[in-house]
C-alpha atoms as a PDB file:
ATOM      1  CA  UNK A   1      10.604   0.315  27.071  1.00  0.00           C
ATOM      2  CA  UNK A   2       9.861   1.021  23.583  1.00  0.00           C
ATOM      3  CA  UNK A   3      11.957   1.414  20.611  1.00  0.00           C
ATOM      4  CA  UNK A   4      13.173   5.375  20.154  1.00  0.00           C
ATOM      5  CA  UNK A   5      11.045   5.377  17.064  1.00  0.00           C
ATOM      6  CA  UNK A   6       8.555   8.674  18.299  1.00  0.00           C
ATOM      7  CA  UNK A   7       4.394   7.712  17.825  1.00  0.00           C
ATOM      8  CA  UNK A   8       3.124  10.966  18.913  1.00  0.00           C
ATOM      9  CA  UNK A   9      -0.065  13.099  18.552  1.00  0.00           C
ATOM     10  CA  UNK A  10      -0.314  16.788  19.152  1.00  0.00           C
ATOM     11  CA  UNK A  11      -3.675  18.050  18.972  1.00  0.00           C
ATOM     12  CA  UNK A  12      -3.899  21.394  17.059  1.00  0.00           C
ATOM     13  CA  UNK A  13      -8.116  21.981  17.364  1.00  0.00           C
ATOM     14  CA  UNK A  14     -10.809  19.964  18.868  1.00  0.00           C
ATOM     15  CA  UNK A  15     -13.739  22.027  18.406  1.00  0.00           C
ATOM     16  CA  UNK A  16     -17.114  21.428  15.730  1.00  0.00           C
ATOM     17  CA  UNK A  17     -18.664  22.930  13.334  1.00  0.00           C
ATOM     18  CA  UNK A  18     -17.471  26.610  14.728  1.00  0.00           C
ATOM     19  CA  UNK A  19     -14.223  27.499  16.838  1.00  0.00           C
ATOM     20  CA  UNK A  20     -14.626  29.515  20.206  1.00  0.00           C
ATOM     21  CA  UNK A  21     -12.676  31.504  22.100  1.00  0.00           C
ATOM     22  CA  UNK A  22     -10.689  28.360  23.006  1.00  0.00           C
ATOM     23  CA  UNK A  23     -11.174  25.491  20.573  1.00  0.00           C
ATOM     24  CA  UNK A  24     -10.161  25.572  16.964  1.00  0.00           C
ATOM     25  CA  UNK A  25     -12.018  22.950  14.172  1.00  0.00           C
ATOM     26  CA  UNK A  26     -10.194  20.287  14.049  1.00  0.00           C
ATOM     27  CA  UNK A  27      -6.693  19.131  12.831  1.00  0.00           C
ATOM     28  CA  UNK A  28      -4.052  16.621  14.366  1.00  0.00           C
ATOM     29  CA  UNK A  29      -0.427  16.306  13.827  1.00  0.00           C
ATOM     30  CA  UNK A  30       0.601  12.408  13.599  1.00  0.00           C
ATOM     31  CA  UNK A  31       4.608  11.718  13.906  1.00  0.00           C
ATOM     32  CA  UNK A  32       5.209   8.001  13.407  1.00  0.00           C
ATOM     33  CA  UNK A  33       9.020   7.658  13.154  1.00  0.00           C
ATOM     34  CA  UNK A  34       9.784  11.157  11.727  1.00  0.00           C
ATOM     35  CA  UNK A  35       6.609  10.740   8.910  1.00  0.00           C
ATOM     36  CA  UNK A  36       4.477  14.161   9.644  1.00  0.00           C
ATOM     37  CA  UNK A  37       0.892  13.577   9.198  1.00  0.00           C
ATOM     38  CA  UNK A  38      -1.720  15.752   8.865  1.00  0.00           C
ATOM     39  CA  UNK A  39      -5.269  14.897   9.685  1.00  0.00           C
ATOM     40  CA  UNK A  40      -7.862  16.720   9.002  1.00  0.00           C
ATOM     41  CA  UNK A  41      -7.648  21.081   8.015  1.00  0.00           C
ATOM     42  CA  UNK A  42     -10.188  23.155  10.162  1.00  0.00           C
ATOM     43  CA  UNK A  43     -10.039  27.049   9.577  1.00  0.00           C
ATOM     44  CA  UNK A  44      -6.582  28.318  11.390  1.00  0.00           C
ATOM     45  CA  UNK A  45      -4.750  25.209  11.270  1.00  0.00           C
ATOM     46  CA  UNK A  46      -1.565  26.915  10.385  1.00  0.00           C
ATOM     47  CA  UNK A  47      -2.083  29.689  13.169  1.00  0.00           C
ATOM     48  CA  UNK A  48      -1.823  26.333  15.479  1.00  0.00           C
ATOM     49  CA  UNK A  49       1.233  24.889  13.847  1.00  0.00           C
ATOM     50  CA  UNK A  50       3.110  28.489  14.890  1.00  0.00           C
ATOM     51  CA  UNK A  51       1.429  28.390  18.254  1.00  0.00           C
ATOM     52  CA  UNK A  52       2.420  24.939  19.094  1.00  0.00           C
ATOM     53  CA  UNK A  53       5.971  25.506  17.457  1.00  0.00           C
ATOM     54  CA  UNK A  54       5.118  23.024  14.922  1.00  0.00           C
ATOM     55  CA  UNK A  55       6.652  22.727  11.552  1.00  0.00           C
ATOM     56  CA  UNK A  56       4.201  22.713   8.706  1.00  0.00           C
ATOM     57  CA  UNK A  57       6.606  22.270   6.127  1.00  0.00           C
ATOM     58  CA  UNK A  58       7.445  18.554   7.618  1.00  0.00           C
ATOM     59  CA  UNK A  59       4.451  17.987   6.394  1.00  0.00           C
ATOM     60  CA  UNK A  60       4.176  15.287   3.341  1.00  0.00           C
ATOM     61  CA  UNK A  61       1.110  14.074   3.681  1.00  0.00           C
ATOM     62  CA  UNK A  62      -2.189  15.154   4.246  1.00  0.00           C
ATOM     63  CA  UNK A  63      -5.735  13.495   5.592  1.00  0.00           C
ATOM     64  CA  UNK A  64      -8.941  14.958   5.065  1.00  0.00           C
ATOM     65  CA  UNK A  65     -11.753  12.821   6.770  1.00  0.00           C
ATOM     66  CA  UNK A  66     -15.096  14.756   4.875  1.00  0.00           C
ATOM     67  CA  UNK A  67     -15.843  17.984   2.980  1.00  0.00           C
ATOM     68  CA  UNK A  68     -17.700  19.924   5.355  1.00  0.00           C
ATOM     69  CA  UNK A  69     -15.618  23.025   6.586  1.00  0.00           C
ATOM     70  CA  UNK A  70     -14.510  22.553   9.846  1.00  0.00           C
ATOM     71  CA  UNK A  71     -12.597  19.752   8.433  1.00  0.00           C
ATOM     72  CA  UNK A  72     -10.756  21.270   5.413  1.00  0.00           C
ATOM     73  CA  UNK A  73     -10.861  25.476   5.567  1.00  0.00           C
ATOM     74  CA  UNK A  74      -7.648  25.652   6.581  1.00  0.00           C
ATOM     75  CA  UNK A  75      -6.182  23.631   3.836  1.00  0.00           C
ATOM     76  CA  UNK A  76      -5.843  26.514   1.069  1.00  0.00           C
ATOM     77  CA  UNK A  77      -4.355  28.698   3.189  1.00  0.00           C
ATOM     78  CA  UNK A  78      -1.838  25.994   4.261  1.00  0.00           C
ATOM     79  CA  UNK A  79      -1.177  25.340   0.748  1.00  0.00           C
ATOM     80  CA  UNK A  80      -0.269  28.855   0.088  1.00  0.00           C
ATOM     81  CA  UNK A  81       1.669  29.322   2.850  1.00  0.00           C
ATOM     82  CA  UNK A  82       3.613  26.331   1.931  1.00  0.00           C
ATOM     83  CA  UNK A  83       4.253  27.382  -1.684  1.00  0.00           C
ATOM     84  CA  UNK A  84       5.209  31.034  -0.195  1.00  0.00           C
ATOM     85  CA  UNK A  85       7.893  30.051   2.017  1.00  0.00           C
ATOM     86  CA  UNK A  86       9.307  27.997  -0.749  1.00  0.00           C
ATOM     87  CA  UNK A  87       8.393  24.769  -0.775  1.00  0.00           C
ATOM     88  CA  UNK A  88       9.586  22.274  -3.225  1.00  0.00           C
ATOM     89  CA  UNK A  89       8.482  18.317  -1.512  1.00  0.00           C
ATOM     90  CA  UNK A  90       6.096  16.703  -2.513  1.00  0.00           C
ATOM     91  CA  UNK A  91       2.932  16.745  -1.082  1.00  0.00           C
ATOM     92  CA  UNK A  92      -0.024  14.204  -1.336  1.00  0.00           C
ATOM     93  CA  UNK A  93      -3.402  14.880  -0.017  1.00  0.00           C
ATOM     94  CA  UNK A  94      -5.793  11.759   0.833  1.00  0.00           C
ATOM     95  CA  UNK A  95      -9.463  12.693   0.417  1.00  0.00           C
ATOM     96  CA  UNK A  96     -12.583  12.942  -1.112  1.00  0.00           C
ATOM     97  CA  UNK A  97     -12.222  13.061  -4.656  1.00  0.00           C
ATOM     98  CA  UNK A  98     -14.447  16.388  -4.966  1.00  0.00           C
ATOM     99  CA  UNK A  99     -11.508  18.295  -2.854  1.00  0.00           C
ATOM    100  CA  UNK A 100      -9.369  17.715  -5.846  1.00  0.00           C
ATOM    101  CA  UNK A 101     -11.761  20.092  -7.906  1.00  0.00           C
ATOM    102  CA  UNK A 102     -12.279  22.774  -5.194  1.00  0.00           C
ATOM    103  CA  UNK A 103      -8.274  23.188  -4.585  1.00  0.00           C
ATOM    104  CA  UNK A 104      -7.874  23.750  -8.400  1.00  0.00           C
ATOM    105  CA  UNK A 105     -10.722  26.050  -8.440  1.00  0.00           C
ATOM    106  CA  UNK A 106      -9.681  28.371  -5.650  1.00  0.00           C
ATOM    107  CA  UNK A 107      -5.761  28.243  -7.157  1.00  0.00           C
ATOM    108  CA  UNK A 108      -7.562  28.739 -10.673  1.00  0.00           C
ATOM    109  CA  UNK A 109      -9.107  32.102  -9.772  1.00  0.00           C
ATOM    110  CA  UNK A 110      -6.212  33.619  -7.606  1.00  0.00           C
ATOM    111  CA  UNK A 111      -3.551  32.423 -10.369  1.00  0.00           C
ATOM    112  CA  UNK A 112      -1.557  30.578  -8.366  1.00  0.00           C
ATOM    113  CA  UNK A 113       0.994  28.250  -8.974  1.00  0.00           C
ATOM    114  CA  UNK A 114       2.266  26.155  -6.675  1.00  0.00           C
ATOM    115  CA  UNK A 115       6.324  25.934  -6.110  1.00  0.00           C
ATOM    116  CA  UNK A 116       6.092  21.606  -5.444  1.00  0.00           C
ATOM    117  CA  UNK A 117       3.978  19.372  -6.920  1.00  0.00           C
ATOM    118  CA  UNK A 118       0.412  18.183  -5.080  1.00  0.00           C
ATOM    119  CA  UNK A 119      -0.711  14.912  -5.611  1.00  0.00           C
ATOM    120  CA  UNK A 120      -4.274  13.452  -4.721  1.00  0.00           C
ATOM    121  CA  UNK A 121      -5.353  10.079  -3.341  1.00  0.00           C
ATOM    122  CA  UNK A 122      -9.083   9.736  -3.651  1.00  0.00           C
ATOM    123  CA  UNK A 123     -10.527   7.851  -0.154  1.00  0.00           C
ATOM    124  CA  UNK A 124     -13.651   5.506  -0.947  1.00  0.00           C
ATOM    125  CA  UNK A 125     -15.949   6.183   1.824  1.00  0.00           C
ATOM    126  CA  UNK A 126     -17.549   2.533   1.875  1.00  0.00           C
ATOM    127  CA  UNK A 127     -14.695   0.358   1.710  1.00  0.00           C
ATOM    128  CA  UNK A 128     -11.518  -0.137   3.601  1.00  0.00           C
ATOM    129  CA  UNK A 129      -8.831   1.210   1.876  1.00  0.00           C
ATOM    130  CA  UNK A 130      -4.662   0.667   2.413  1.00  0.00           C
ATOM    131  CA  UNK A 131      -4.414   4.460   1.471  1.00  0.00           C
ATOM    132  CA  UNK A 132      -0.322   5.190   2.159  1.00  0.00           C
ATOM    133  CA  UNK A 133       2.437   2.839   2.639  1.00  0.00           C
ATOM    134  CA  UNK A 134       6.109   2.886   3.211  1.00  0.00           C
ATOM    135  CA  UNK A 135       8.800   0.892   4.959  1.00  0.00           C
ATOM    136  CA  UNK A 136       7.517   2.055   8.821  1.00  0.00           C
ATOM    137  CA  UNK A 137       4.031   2.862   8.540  1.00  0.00           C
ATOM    138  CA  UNK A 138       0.554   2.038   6.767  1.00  0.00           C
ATOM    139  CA  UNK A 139      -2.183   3.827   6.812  1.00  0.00           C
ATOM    140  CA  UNK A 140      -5.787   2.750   6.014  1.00  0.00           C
ATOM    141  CA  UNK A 141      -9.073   4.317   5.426  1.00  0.00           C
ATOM    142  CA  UNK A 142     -12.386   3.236   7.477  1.00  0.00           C
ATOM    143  CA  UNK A 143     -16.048   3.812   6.498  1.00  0.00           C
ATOM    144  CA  UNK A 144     -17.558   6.218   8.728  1.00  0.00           C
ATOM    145  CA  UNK A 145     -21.523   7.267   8.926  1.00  0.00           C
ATOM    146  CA  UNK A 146     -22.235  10.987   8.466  1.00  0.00           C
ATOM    147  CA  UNK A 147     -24.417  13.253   6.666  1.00  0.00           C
ATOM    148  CA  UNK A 148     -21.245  13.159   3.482  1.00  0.00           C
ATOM    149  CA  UNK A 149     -19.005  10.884   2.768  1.00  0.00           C
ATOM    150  CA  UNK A 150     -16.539  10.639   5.266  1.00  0.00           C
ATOM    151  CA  UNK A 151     -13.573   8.023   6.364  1.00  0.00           C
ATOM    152  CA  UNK A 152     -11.733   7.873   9.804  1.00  0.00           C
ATOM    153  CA  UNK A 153      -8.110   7.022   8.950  1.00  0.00           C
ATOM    154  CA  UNK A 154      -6.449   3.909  10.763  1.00  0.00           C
ATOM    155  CA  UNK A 155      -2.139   4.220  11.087  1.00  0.00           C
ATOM    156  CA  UNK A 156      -0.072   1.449  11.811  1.00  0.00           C
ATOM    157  CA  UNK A 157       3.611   0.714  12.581  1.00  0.00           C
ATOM    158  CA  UNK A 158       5.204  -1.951  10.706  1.00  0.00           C
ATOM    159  CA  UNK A 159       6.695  -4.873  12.888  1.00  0.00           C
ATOM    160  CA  UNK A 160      10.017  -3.622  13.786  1.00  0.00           C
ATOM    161  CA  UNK A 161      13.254  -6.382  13.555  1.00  0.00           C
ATOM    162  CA  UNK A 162      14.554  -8.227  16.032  1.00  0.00           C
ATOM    163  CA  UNK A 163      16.737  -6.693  18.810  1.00  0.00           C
ATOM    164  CA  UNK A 164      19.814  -8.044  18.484  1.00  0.00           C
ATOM    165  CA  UNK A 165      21.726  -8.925  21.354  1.00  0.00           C
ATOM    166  CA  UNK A 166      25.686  -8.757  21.784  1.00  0.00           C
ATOM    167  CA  UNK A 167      25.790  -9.734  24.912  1.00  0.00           C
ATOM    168  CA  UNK A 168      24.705 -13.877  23.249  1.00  0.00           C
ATOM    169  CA  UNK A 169      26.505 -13.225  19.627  1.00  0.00           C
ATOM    170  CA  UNK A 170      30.482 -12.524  22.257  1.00  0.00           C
ATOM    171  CA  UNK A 171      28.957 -15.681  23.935  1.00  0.00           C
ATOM    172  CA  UNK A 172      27.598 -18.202  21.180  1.00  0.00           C
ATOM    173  CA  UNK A 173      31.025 -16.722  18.909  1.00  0.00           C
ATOM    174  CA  UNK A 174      28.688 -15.709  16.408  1.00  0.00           C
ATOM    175  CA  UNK A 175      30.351 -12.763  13.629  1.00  0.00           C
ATOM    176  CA  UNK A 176      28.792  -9.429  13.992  1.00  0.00           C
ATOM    177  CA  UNK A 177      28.238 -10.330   9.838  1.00  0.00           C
ATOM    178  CA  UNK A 178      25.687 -12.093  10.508  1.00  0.00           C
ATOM    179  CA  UNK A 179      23.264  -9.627  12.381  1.00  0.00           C
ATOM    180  CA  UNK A 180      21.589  -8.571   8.571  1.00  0.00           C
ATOM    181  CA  UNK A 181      20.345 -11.912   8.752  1.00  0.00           C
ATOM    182  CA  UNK A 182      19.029 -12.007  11.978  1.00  0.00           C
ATOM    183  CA  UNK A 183      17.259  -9.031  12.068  1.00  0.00           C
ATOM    184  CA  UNK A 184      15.275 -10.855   8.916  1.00  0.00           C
ATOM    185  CA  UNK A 185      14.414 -13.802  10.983  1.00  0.00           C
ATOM    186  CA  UNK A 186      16.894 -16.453   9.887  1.00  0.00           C
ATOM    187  CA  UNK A 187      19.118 -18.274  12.060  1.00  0.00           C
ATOM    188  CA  UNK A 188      22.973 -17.673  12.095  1.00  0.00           C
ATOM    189  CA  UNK A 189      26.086 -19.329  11.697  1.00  0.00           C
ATOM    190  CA  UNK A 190      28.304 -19.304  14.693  1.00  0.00           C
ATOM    191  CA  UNK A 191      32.454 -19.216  14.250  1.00  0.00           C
ATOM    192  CA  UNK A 192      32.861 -23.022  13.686  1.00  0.00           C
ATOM    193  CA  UNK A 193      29.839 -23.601  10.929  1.00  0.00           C
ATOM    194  CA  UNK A 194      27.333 -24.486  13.506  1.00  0.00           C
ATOM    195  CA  UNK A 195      23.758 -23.140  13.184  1.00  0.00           C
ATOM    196  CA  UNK A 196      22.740 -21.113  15.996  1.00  0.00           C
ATOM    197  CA  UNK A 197      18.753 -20.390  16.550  1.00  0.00           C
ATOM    198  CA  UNK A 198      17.720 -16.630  15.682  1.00  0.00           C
ATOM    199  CA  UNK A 199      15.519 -16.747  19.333  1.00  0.00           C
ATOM    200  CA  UNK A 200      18.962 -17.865  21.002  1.00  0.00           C
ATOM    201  CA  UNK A 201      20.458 -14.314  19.619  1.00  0.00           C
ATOM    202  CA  UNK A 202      17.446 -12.228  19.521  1.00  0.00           C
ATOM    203  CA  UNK A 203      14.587 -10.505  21.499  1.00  0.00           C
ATOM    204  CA  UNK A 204      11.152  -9.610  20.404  1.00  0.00           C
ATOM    205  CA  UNK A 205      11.286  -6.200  19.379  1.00  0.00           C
ATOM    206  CA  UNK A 206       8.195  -4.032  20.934  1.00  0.00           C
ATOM    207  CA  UNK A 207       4.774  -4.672  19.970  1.00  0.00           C
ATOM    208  CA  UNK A 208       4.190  -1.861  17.152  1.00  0.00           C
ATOM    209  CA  UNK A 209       1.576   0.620  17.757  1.00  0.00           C
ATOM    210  CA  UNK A 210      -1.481   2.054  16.279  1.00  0.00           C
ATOM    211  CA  UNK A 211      -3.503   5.178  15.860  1.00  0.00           C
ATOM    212  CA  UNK A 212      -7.437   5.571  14.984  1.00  0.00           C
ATOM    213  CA  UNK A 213      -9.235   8.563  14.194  1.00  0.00           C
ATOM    214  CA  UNK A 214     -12.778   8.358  13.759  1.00  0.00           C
ATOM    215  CA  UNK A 215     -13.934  11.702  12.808  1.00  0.00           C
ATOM    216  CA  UNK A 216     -17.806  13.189  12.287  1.00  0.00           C
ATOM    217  CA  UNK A 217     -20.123   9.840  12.742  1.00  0.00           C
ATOM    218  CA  UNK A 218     -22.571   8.161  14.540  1.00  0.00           C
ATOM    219  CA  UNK A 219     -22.743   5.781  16.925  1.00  0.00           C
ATOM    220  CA  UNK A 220     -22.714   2.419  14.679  1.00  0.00           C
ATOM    221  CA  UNK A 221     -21.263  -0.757  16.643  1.00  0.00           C
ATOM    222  CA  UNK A 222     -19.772  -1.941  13.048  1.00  0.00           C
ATOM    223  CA  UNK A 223     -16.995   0.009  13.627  1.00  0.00           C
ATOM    224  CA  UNK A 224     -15.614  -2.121  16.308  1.00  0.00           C
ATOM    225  CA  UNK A 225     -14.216  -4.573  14.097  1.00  0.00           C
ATOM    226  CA  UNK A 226     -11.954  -2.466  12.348  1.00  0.00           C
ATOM    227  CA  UNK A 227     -10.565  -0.231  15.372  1.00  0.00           C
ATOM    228  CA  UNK A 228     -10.239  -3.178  17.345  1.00  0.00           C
ATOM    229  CA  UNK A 229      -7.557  -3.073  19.895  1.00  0.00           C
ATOM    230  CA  UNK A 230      -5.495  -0.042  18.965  1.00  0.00           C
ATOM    231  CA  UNK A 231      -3.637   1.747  21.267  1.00  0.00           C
ATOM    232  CA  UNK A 232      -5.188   4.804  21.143  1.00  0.00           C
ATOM    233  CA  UNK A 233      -8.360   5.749  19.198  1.00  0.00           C
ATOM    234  CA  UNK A 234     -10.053   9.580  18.797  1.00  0.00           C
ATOM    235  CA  UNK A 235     -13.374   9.428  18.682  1.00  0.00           C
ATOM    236  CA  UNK A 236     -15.576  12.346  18.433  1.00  0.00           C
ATOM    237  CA  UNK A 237     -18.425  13.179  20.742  1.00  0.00           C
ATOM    238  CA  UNK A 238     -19.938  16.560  20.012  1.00  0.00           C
ATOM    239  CA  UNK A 239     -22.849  16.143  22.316  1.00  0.00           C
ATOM    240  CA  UNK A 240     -23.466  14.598  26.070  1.00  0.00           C
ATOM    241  CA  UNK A 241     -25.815  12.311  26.644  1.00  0.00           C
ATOM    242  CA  UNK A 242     -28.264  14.695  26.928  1.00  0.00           C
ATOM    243  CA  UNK A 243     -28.426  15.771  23.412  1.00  0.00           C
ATOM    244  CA  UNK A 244     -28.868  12.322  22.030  1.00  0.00           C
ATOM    245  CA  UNK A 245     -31.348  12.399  20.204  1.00  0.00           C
ATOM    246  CA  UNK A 246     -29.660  15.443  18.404  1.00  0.00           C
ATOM    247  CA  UNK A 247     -26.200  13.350  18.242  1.00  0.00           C
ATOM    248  CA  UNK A 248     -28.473  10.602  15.893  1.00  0.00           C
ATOM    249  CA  UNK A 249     -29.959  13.434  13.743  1.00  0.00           C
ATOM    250  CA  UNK A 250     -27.119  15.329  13.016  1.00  0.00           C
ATOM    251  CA  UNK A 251     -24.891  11.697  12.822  1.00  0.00           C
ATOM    252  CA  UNK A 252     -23.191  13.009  15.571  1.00  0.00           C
ATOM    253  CA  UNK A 253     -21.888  10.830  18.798  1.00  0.00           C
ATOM    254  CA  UNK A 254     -21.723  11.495  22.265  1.00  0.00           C
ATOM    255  CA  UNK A 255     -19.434  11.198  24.779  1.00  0.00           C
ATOM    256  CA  UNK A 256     -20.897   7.948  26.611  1.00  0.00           C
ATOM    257  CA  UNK A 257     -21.535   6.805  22.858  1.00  0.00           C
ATOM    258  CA  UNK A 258     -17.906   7.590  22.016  1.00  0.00           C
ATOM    259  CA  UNK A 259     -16.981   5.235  25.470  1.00  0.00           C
ATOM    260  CA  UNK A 260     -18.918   2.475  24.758  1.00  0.00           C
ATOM    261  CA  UNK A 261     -16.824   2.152  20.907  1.00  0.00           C
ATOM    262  CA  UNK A 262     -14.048   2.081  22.690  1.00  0.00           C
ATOM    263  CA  UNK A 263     -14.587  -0.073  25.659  1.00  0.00           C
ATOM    264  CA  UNK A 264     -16.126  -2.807  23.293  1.00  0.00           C
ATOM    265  CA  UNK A 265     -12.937  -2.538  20.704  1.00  0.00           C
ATOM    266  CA  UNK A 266     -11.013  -2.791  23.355  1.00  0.00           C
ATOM    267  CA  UNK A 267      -8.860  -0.087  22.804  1.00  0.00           C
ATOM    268  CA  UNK A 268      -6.019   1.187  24.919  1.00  0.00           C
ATOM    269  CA  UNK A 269      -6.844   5.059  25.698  1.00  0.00           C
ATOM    270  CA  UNK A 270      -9.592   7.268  24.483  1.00  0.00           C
ATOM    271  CA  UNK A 271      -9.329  10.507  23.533  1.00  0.00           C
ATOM    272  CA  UNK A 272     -12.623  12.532  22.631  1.00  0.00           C
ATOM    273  CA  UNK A 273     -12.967  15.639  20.706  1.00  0.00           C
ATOM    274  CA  UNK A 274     -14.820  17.956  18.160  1.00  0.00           C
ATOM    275  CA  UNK A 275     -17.003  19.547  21.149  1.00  0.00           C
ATOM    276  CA  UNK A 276     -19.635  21.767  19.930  1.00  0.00           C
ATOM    277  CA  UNK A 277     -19.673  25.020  20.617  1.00  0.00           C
ATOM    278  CA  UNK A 278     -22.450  25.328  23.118  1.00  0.00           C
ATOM    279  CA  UNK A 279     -20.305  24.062  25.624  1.00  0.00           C
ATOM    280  CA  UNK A 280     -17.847  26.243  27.724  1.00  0.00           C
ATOM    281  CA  UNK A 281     -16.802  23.322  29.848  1.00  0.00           C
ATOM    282  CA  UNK A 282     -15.536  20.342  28.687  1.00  0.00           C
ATOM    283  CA  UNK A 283     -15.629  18.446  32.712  1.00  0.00           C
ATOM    284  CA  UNK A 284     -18.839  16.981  32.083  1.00  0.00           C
ATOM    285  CA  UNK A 285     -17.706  15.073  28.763  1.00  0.00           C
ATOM    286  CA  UNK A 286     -14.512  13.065  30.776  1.00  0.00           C
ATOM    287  CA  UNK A 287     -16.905  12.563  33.289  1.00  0.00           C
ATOM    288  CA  UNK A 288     -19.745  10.765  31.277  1.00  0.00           C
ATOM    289  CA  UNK A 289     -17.434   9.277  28.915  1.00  0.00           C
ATOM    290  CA  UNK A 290     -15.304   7.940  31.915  1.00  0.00           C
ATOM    291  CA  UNK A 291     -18.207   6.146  33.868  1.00  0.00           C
ATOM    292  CA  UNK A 292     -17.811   3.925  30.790  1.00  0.00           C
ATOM    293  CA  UNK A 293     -14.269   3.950  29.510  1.00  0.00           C
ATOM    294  CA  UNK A 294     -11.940   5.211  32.640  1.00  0.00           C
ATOM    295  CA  UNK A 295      -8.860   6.032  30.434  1.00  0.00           C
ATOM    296  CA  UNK A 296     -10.115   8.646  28.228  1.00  0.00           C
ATOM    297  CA  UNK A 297      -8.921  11.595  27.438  1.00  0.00           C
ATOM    298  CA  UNK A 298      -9.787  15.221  26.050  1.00  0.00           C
ATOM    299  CA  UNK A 299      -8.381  16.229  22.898  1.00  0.00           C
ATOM    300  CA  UNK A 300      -7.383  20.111  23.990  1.00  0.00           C
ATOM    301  CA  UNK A 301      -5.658  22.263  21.720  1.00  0.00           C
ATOM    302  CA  UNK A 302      -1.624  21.783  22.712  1.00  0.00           C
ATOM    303  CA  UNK A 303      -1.802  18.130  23.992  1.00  0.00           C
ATOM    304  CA  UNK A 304       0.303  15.646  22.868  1.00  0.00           C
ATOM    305  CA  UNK A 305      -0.076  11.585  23.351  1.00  0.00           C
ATOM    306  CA  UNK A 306       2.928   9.784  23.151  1.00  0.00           C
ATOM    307  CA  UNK A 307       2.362   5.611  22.710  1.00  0.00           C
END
């Protein structure tokens, strides 16, 4: 049983470089104890946050893997939309730093002036990066290979304290004052001065959980080391196995490709996405990337993955 802190991923669009009939670019909502994260901004993200019966304006903070435009046309609508409805928060966007100058340019030339203040955070695309950080969560950057500089965004739960138990402190005669300190790891005092060990009055708390998305790349077996062992990674795989050798040249993955980064980081659950549009079915992708990795997933518009 885990704590009733919420780790949950909807999935708002899972297709490439164009959205069909069925699949929009892609975007993810990220809710890690109440914090709203969006990752990545394909054209009609906003259409899915309605659809989905998502609220946009929980949104503080904002991911944006690469600059091509599956991964980011949505964003000035978003913005406007926001600053429509009334929006005073803050909001921070985490990107390249050239999205800085095309958000200003488009707001530039349609005179608009946003109703909260936007604040950038420049991503380095060849360096790991502690990008966002507050008392629950952190949230890092990782160096991805694709044709522009792109990141896949790594989110972490801080350890959570110590469960105390009542049940031991009635027992041991231990004052309910003393639980502030043994949530912080100390020992306690019992009733009569004597020290009582925090592991007599405590249990672990649950193991905290993580999140990877690796958006547009290659297959590159360097990436291992910094997904390794998360609970549940998104990897993309645009092409079967098949299409290859056009996976490599567009620095693309496929679905088998996607498996194999996962079964050798040793990750919990898979979930593969940004499916190019020449394929109607998505059956074949589980099926390929299963014969390597049997708990994979497909990231379809509406799902959600709780940890």
């Amino acid at each position: 049983m885990h704590s009733s802190q919420p780790f949950e991923l909807l999935i708002l669009g899972s297709s490439a470089a164009t959205p069909t009939a069925n699949r929009n670019p892609t975007a993810q909502l990220l809710n890690i104890a109440e914090r709203f994260f969006l990752i990545d901004c394909g054209e009609g993200t906003q259409m899915q946050f309605r659809k989905y019966k998502a609220r946009f304006q929980n949104v503080n903070h904002i991911f944006i893997s690469h600059l091509h435009g599956d991964h980011f046309y949505g964003l000035p609508g978003l913005l406007g939309s926001m600053h429509l409805l009334g929006r005073k928060n803050p909001l921070t966007i985490y990107a390249p730093k050239e999205l800085k100058e095309i958000i200003e340019l488009t707001h530039k030339h349609s005179d608009t002036f946003l109703s909260y203040p936007m604040h950038f955070v420049f991503t380095q695309h060849k360096i790991n990066q502690l990008i966002f950080e507050d008392d629950k969560v952190e949230v890092y950057s990782i160096p991805l290979k694709h044709r522009v500089p792109t990141t896949g965004f790594l989110f972490k739960e801080k350890p959570l304290p110590r469960n105390i138990d009542k049940y031991k402190l009635e027992k041991l005669k231990v004052s309910f004052a003393e639980i502030h300190k043994l949530k912080q790891g100390f020992d306690a005092e019992d009733n009569y001065g004597n020290i009582i060990k925090n592991e007599d009055l405590t249990n672990d708390p649950p193991k905290p959980r993580s999140y990877a998305f690796c958006s547009d790349t290659k297959f590159f077996i360097e990436l291992i080391e910094d997904i390794k062992s998360v609970d549940l990674l998104y990897h993309e795989s645009t092409f079967l196995e098949d299409k290859k050798d056009r996976a490599k040249e567009t620095y693309h993955s496929t679905a088998c490709q996607a498996a194999e980064i996962a079964k050798q980081a040793m990750v919990n659950q898979l979930i593969i996405g940004h499916f190019s549009a020449r394929y109607g079915s998505l059956d074949d992708f589980l099926a390929e990337a299963k014969t390597i990795f049997p708990n994979t997933e497909l990231a379809t518009e509406g799902s959600t993955f709780k940890i």
